[in-house]
Each structure stands twice: as C-alpha cells, then as structure tokens.
C-alpha atoms as a PDB file:
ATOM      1  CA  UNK A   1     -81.303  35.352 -35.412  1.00  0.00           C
ATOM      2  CA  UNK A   2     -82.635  36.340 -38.991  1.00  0.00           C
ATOM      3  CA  UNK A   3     -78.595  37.197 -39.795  1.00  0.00           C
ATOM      4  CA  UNK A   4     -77.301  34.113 -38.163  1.00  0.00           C
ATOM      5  CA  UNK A   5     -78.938  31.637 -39.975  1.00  0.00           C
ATOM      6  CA  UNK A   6     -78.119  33.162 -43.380  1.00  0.00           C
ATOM      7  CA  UNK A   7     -74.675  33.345 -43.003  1.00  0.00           C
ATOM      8  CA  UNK A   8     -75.073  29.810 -41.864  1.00  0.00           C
ATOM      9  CA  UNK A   9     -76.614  28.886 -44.727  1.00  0.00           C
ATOM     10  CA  UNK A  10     -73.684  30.689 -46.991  1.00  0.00           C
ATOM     11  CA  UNK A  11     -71.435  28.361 -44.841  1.00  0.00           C
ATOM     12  CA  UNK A  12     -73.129  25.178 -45.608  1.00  0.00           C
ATOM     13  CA  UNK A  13     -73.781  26.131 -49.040  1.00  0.00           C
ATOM     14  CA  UNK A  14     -70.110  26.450 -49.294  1.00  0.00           C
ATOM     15  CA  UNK A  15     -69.176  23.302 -48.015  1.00  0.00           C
ATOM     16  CA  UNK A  16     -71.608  21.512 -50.307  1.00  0.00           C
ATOM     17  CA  UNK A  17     -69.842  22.972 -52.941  1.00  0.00           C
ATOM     18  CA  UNK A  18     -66.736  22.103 -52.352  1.00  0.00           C
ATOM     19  CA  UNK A  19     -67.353  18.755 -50.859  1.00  0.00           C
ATOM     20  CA  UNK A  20     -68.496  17.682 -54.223  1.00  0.00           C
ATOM     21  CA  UNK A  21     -65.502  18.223 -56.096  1.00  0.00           C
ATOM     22  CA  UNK A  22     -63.224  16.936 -53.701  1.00  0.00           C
ATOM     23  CA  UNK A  23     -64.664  13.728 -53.372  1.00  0.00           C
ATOM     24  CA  UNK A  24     -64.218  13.656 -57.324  1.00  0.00           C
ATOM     25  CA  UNK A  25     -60.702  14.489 -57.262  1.00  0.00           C
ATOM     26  CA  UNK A  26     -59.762  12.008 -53.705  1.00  0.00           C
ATOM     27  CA  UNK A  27     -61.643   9.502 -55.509  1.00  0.00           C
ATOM     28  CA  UNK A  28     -60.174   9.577 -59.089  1.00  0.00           C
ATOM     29  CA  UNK A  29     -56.841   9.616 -56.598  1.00  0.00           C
ATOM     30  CA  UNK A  30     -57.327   6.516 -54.399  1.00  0.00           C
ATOM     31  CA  UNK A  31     -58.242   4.876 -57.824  1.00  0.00           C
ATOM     32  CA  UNK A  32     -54.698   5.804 -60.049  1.00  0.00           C
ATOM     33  CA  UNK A  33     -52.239   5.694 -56.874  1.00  0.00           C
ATOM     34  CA  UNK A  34     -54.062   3.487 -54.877  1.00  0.00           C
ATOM     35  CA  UNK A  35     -55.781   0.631 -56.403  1.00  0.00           C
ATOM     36  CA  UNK A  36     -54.014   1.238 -59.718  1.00  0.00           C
ATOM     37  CA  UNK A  37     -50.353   0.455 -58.173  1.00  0.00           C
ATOM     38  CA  UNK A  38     -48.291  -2.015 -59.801  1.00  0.00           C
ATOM     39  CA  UNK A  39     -47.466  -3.751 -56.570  1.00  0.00           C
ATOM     40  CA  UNK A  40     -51.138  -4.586 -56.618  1.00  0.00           C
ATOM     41  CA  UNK A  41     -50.620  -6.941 -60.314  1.00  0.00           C
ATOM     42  CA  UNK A  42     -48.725  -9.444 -62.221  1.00  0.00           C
ATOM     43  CA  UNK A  43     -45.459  -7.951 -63.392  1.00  0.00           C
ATOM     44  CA  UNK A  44     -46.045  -4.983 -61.650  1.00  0.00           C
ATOM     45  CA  UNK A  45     -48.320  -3.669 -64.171  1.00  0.00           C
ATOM     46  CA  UNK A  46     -52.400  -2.625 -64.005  1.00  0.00           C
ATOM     47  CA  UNK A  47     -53.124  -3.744 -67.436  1.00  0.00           C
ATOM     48  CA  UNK A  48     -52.353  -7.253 -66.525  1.00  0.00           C
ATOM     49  CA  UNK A  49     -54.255  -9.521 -63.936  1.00  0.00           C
ATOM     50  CA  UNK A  50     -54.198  -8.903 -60.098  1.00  0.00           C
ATOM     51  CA  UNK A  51     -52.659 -11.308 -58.224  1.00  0.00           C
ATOM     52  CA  UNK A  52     -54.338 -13.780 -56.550  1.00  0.00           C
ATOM     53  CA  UNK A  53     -56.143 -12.432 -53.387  1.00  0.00           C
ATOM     54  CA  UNK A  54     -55.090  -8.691 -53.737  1.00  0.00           C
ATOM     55  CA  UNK A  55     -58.845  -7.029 -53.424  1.00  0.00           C
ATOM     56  CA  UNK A  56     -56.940  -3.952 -54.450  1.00  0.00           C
ATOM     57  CA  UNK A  57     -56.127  -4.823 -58.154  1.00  0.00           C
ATOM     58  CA  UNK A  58     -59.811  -6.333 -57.915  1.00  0.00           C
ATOM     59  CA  UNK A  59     -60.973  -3.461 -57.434  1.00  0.00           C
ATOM     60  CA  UNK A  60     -59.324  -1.053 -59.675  1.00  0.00           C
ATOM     61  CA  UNK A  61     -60.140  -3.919 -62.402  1.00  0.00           C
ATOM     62  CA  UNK A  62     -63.838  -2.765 -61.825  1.00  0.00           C
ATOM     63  CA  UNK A  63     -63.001  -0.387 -64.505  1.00  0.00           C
ATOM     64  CA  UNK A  64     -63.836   3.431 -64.559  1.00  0.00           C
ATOM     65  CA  UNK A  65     -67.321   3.243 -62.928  1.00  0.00           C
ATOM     66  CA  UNK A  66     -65.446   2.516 -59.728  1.00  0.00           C
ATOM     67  CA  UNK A  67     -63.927   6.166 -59.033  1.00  0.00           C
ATOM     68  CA  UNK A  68     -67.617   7.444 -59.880  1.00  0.00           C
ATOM     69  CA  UNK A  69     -69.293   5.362 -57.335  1.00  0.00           C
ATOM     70  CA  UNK A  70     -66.310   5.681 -54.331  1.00  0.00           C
ATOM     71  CA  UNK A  71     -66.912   9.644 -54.837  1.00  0.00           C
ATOM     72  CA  UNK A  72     -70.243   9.036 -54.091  1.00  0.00           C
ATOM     73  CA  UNK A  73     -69.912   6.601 -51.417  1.00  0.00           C
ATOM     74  CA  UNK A  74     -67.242   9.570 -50.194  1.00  0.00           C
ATOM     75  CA  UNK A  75     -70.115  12.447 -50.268  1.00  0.00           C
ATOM     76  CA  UNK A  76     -72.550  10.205 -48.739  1.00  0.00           C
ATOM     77  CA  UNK A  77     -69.956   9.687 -45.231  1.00  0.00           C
ATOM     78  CA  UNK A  78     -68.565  13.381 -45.545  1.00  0.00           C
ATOM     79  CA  UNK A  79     -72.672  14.226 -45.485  1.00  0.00           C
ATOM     80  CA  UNK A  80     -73.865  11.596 -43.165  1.00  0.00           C
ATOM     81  CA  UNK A  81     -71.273  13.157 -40.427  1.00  0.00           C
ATOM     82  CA  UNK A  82     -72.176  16.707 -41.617  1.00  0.00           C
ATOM     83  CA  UNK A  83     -75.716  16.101 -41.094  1.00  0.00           C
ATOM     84  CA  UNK A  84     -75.384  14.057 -37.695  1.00  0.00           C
ATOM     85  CA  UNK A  85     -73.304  16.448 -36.200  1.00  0.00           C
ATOM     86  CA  UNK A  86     -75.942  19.191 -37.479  1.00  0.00           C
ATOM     87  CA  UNK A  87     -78.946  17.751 -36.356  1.00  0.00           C
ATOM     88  CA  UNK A  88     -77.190  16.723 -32.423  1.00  0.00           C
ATOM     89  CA  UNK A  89     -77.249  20.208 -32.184  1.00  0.00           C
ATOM     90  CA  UNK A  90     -80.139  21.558 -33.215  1.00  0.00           C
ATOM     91  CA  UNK A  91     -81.622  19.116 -30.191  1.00  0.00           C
ATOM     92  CA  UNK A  92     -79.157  21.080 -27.906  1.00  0.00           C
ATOM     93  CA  UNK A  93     -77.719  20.215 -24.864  1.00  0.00           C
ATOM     94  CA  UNK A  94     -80.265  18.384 -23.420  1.00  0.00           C
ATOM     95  CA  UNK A  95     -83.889  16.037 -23.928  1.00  0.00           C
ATOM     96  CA  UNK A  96     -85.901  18.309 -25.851  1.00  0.00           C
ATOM     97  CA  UNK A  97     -88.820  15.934 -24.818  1.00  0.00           C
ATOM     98  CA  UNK A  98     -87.482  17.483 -21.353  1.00  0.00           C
ATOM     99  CA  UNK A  99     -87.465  20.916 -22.727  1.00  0.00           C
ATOM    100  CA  UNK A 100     -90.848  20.993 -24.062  1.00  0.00           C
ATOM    101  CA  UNK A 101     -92.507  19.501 -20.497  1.00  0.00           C
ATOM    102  CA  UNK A 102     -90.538  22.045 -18.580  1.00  0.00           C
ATOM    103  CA  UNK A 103     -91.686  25.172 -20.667  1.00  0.00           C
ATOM    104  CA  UNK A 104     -95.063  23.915 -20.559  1.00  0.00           C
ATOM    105  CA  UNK A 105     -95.382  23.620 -16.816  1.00  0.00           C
ATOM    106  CA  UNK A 106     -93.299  27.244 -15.999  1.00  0.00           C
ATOM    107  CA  UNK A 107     -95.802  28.755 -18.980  1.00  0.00           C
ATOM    108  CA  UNK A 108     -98.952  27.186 -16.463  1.00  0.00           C
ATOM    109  CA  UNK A 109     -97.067  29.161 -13.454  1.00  0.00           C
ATOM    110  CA  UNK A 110     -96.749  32.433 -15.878  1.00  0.00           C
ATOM    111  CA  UNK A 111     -92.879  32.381 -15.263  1.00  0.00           C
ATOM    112  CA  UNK A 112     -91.999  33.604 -18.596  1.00  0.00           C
ATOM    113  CA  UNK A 113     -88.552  34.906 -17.377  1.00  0.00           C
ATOM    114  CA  UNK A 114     -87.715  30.894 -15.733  1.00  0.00           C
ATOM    115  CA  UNK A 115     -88.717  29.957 -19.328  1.00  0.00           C
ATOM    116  CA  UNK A 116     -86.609  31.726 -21.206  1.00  0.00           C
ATOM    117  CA  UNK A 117     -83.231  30.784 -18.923  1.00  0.00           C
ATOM    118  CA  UNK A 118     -83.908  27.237 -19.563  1.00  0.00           C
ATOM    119  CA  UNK A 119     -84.490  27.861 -23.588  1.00  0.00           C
ATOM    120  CA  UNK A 120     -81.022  29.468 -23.335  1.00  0.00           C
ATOM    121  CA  UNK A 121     -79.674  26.604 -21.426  1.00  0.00           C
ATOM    122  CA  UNK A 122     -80.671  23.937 -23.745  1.00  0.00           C
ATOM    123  CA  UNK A 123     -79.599  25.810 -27.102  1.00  0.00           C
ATOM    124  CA  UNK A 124     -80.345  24.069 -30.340  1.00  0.00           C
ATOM    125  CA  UNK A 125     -83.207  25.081 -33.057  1.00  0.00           C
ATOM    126  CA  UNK A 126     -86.226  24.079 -31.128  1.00  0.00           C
ATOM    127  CA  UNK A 127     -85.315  25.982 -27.805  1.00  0.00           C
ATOM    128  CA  UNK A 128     -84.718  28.923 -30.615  1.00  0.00           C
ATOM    129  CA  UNK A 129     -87.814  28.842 -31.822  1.00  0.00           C
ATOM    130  CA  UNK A 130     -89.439  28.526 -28.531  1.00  0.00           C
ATOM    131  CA  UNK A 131     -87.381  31.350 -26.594  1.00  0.00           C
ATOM    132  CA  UNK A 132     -88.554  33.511 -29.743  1.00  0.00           C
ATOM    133  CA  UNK A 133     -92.250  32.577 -29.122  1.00  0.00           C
ATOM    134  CA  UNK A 134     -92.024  33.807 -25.618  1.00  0.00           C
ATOM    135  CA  UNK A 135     -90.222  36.629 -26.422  1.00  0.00           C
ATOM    136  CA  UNK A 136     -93.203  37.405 -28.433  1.00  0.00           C
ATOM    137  CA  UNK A 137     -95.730  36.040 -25.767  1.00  0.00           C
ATOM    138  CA  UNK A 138     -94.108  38.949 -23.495  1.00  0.00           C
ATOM    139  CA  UNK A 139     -94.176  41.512 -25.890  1.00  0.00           C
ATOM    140  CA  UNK A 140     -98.045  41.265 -26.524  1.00  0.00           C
ATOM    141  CA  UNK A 141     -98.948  40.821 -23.281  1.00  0.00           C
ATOM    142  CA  UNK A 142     -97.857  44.740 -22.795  1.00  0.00           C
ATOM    143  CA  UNK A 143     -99.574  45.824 -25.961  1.00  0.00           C
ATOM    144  CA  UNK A 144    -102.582  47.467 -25.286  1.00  0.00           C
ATOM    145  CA  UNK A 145    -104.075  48.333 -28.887  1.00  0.00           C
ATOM    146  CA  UNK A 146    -104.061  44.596 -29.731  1.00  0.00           C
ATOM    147  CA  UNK A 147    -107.275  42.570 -29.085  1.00  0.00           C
ATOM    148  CA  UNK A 148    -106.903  38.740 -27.958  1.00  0.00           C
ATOM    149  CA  UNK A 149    -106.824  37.698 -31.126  1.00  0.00           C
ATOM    150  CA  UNK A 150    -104.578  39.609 -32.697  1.00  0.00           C
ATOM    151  CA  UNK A 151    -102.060  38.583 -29.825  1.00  0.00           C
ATOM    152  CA  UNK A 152    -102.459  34.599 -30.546  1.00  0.00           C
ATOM    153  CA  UNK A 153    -102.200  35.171 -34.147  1.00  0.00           C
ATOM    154  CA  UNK A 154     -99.272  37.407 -33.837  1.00  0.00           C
ATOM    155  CA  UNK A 155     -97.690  34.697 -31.186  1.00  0.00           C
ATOM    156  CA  UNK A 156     -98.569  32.081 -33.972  1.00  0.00           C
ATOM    157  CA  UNK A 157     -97.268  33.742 -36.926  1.00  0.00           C
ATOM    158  CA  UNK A 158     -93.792  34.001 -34.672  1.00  0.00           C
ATOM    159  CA  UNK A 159     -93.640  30.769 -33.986  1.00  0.00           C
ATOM    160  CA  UNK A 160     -93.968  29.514 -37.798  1.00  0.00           C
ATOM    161  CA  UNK A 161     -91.857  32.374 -38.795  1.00  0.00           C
ATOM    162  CA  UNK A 162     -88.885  31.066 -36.401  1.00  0.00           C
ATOM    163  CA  UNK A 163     -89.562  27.241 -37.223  1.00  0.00           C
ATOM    164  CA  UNK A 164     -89.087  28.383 -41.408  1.00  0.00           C
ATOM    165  CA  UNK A 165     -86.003  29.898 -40.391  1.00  0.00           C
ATOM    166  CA  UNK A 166     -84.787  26.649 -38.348  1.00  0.00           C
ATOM    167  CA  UNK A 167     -85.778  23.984 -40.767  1.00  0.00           C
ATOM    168  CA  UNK A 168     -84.030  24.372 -43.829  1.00  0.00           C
ATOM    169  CA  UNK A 169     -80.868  24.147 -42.027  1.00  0.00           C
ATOM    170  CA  UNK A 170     -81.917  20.996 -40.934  1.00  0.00           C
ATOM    171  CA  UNK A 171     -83.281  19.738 -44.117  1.00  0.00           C
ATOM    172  CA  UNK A 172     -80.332  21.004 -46.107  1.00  0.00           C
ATOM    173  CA  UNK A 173     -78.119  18.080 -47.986  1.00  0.00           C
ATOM    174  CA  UNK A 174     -80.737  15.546 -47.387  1.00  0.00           C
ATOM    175  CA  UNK A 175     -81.665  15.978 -51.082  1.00  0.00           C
ATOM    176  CA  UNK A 176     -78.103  14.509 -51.925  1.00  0.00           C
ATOM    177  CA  UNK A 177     -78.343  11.421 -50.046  1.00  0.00           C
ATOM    178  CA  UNK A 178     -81.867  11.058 -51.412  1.00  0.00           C
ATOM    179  CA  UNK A 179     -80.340  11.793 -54.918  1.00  0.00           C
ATOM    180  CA  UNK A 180     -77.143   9.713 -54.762  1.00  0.00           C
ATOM    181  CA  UNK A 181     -79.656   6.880 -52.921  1.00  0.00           C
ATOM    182  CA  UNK A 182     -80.744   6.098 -56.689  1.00  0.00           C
ATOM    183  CA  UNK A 183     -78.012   7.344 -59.059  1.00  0.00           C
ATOM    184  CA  UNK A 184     -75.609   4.747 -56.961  1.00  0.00           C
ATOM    185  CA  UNK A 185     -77.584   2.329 -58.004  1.00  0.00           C
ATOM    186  CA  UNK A 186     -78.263   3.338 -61.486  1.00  0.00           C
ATOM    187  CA  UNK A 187     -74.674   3.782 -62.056  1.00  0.00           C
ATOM    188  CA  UNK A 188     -73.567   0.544 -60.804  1.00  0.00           C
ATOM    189  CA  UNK A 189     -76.008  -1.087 -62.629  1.00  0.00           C
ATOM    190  CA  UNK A 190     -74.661   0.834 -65.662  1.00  0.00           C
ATOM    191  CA  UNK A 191     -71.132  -0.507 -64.743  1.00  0.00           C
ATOM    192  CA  UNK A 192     -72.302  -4.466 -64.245  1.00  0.00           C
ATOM    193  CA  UNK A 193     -73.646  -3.793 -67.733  1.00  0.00           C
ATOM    194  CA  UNK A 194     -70.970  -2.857 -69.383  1.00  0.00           C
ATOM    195  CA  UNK A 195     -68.409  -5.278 -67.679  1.00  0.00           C
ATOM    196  CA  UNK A 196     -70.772  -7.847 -68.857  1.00  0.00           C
ATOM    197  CA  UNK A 197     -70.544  -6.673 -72.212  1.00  0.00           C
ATOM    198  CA  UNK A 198     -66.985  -7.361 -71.783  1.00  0.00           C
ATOM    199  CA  UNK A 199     -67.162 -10.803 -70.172  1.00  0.00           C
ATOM    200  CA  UNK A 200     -69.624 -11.925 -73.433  1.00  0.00           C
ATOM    201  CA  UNK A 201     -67.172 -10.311 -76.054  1.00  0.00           C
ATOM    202  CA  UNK A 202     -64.157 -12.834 -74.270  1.00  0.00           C
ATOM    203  CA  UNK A 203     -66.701 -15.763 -74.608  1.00  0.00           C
ATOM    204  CA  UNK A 204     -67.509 -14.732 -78.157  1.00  0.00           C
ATOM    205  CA  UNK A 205     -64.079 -15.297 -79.251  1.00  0.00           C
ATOM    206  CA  UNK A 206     -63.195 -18.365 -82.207  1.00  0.00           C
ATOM    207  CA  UNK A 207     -61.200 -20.301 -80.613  1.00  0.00           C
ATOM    208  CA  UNK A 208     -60.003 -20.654 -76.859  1.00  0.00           C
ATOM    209  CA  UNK A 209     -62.002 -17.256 -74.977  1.00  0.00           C
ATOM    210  CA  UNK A 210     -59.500 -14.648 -73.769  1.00  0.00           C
ATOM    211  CA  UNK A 211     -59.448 -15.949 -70.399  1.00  0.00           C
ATOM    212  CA  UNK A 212     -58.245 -12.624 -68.427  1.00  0.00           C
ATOM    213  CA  UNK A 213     -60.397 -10.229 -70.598  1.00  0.00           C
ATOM    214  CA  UNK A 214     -63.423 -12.537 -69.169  1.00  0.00           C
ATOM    215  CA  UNK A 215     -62.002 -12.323 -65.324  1.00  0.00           C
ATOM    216  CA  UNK A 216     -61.873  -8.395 -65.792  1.00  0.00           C
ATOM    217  CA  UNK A 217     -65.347  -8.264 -66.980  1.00  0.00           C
ATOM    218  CA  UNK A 218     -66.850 -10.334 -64.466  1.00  0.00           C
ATOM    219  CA  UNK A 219     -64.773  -8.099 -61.883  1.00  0.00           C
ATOM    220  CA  UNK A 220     -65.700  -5.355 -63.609  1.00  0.00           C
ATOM    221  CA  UNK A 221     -69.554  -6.480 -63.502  1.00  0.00           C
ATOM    222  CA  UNK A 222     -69.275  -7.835 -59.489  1.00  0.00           C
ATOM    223  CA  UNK A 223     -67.617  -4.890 -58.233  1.00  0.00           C
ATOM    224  CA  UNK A 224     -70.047  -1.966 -59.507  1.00  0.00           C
ATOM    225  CA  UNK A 225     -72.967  -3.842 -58.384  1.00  0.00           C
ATOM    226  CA  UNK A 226     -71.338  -4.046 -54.593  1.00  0.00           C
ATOM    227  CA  UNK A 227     -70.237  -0.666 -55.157  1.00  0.00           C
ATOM    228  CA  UNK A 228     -73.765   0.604 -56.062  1.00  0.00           C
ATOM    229  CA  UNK A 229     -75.657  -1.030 -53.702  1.00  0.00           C
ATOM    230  CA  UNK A 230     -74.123  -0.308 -50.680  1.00  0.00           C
ATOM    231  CA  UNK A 231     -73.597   3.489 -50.968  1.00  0.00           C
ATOM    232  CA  UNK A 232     -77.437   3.356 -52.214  1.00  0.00           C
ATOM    233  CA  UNK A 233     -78.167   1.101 -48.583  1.00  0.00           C
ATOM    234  CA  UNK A 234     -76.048   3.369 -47.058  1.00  0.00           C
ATOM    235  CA  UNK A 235     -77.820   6.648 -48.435  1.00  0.00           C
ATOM    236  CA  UNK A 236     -81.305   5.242 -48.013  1.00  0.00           C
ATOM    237  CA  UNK A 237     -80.565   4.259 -44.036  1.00  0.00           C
ATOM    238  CA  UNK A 238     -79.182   7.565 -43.017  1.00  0.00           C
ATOM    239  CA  UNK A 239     -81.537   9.441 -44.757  1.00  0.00           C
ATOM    240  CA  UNK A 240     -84.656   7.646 -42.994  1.00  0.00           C
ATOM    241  CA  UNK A 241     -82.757   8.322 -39.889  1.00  0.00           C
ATOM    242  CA  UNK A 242     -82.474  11.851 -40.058  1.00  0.00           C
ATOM    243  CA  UNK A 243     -85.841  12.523 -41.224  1.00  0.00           C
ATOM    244  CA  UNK A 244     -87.317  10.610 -38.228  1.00  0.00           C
ATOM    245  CA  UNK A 245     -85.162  12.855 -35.838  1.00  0.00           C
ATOM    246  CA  UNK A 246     -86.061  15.847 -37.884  1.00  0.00           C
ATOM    247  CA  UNK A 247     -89.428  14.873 -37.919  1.00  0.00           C
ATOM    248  CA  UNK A 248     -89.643  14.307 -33.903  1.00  0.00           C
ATOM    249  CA  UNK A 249     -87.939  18.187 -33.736  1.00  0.00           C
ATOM    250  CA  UNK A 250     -90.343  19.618 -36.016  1.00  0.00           C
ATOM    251  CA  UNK A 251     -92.857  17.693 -33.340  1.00  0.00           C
ATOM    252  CA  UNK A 252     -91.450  19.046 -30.133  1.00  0.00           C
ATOM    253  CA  UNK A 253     -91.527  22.724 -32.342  1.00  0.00           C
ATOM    254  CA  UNK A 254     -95.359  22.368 -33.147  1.00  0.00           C
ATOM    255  CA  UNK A 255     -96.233  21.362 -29.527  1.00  0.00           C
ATOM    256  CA  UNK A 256     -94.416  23.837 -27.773  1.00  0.00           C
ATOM    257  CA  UNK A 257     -96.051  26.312 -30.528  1.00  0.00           C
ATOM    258  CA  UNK A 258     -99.159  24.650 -29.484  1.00  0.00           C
ATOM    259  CA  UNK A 259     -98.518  24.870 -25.586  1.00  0.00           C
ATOM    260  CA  UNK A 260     -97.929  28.653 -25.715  1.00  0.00           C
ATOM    261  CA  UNK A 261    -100.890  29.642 -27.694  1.00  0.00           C
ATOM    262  CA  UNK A 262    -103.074  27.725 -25.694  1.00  0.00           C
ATOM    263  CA  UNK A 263    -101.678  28.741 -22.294  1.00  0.00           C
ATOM    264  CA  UNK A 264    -101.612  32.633 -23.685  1.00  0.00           C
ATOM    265  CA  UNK A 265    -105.458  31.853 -24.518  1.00  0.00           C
ATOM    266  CA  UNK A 266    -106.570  30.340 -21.371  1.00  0.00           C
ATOM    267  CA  UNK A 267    -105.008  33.009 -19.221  1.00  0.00           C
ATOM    268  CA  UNK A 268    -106.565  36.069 -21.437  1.00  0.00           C
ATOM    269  CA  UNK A 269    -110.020  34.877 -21.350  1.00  0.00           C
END
C-alpha cells in the first residue's frame, strides 16, 4: 500500500504541475483570440470601444488583470473536479457511516475474516486503513512474545500509520484553493485600482474628458472586482466543503481505530 500511494502522489504532483501552466497559457488564449477579436469592437478593432452589449469586448477591456484572474478561476474548476472526484473515492463504494457500524458489530462476533471482505468491498481510504488495522489485529492475536499491551499499541500505531499514509492524498491541492481564495481577491482589487487610476486620469483632462478612455477604466475597474470575487467565493465554498467531508472521513478513520482497539481489549482481558 506503502508503494501505491507514492506513486500516487508522483501522479498528482504531476498534474499540479502542469495544471498550473496550462491554465496560464488557455487563459492568456481565450483573452487574445477570444475576447480580443475584432468582431467583438467598433471597426473591428480591440483598441477601440466594444459595441454596445457585446460582454466579450467588455471583458477583454478589463485590461491585463483579466487573463490573471480567468487562470485562476480555471485552476480553481480543474481542482474543484480533481478534488471531488478524489475525495468520492476515498469514501468508496458505499456509506462509510455503513462501513464503520458493520465492522464494529462483525469485530463484537470476532469474525475478522467477514470484516475484511466487506473492507474490500467498500474500497476507498477509510476501508484501507481499517482492513490494515485488522490485518494487524490478526497478526497479534498469534504472537505469543507480545504482552496485551504491546498488541493494542502495536494495533494503534497501525492504524495512525495507515491514516498518515491516506490523508495527504486527501488534503493535497486544498492549499491552492485556500491560496488562490485570497490572491483572487487581492489581485482584482489590484486591477479595480488601477482601472480607476485610468477612469480619474480621463476626468483629469482640460477640456471635454476622454470619454472612451473613462468607459475602459470603469470596465477595467468593474470587471476585476467581479472577476476577483467570485473565483475567491468560489475557492472559499469548495474548500469548506471538502474539509467537512474530509473531516467526517478522518472521523469514521478514528472511530473505527477506536472500535478495534477497544474490542481487541475487551476480548484479551
């Protein structure tokens, strides 16, 4: 299992790193071909207004912040997925509030072996850890040089060995949606800033203000803020999402940990 999970980590350390970058490049891509097309402005050129109603030309009039924050808004999907699909199956196959019940009660009968089979059923990190615990739980019951307390704390330091194993898979990108939850908004705040600076220089004009270098700052200023804040909303919900599931695994870990040390106890008294 010890094997598994690092090349599993290699993989997902892999597809951070190349996530990243693409994002960056699909981004800075949707922005030039995309947004920046002259069908989307007056006389067919970006420099000059969009016309009226096109959110595209809007958009791309948000100035360069705007390819920054849709690569982050593209990590934070590509990673939300990543880490849904991740964490659906370390539950396994089926209710690990089911899982952890059933163990329990074959554990009271002593039917290690029933145990096991329905460990290998479910699938998923916490039936891991638990099918390694009784793995363990066997394996000390035929050891005759241990005392009692060697066995529980040999069954105990299994179970947090296999549980430090599962975890950081679990765990693992959850730092980037808790990191891009506050550069989003940093960075779109940078971007209202300096589209505002923009929108003041127009006004400080003599004369008559430069009516579309005003629009584009405004635009510019409007757009990063939306932009900002709702990849940081969108960051902050999904993280606090998969830190309560991950939270209710690590849970059904500890109390099936629990289960097996007591049950091992009260039948070796």
């Amino acid at each position: 299992m010890g094997k598994s999970n690092s090349s599993g980590q290699k993989l997902k350390a892999m597809f951070s790193a190349i996530v990243i970058p693409a994002a960056i490049i699909v981004a800075i891509l949707i922005y030039i071909l995309v947004l920046g097309d002259g069908s989307n402005f007056q006389g067919g050129n970006h420099n000059n207004a969009p016309l009226p109603g096109n959110y595209l030309g809007t958009v791309y009039k948000g100035g360069f912040i705007v390819p920054i924050l849709m690569s982050f808004l593209l990590i934070v999907i590509t990673f939300c997925i990543e880490r849904a699909i991740t964490i659906s199956k370390a539950s396994g196959k089926g209710s690990v509030v089911t899982l952890v019940k059933n163990v329990k009660d074959l554990l009271a009968q002593n039917n290690i072996e029933q145990a096991q089979a329905i460990c290998d059923k479910q699938k998923g990190s916490v039936a891991n850890v638990i099918k390694s615990a009784l793995i363990k739980y066997k394996d000390v019951e035929k050891d005759e040089n241990m005392v009692k307390e060697q066995k529980l704390a040999a069954i105990q330091k299994d179970i947090e060995e296999s549980t430090s194993l599962e975890l950081p898979s679990l765990e693992q990108n959850l730092v980037v949606l808790a990191t891009l939850a506050s550069v989003s908004t940093l960075m779109g705040l940078l971007g209202t800033v300096l589209g505002m600076i923009r929108a003041f220089s127009a006004l400080a004009n003599a004369g008559a203000p430069d009516s579309l270098a005003l629009a584009t700052g405004i635009s510019e200023a409007l757009i990063n803020t939306a932009f900002g804040i709702g990849t940081s909303a969108l960051s902050i919900i999904f993280y606090n999402v998969f830190t309560t599931k991950i939270d209710k695994l690590t849970y059904s870990i500890d109390e099936a940990g629990f289960s097996i040390v007591q049950t091992y106890a009260a039948m070796h008294k």
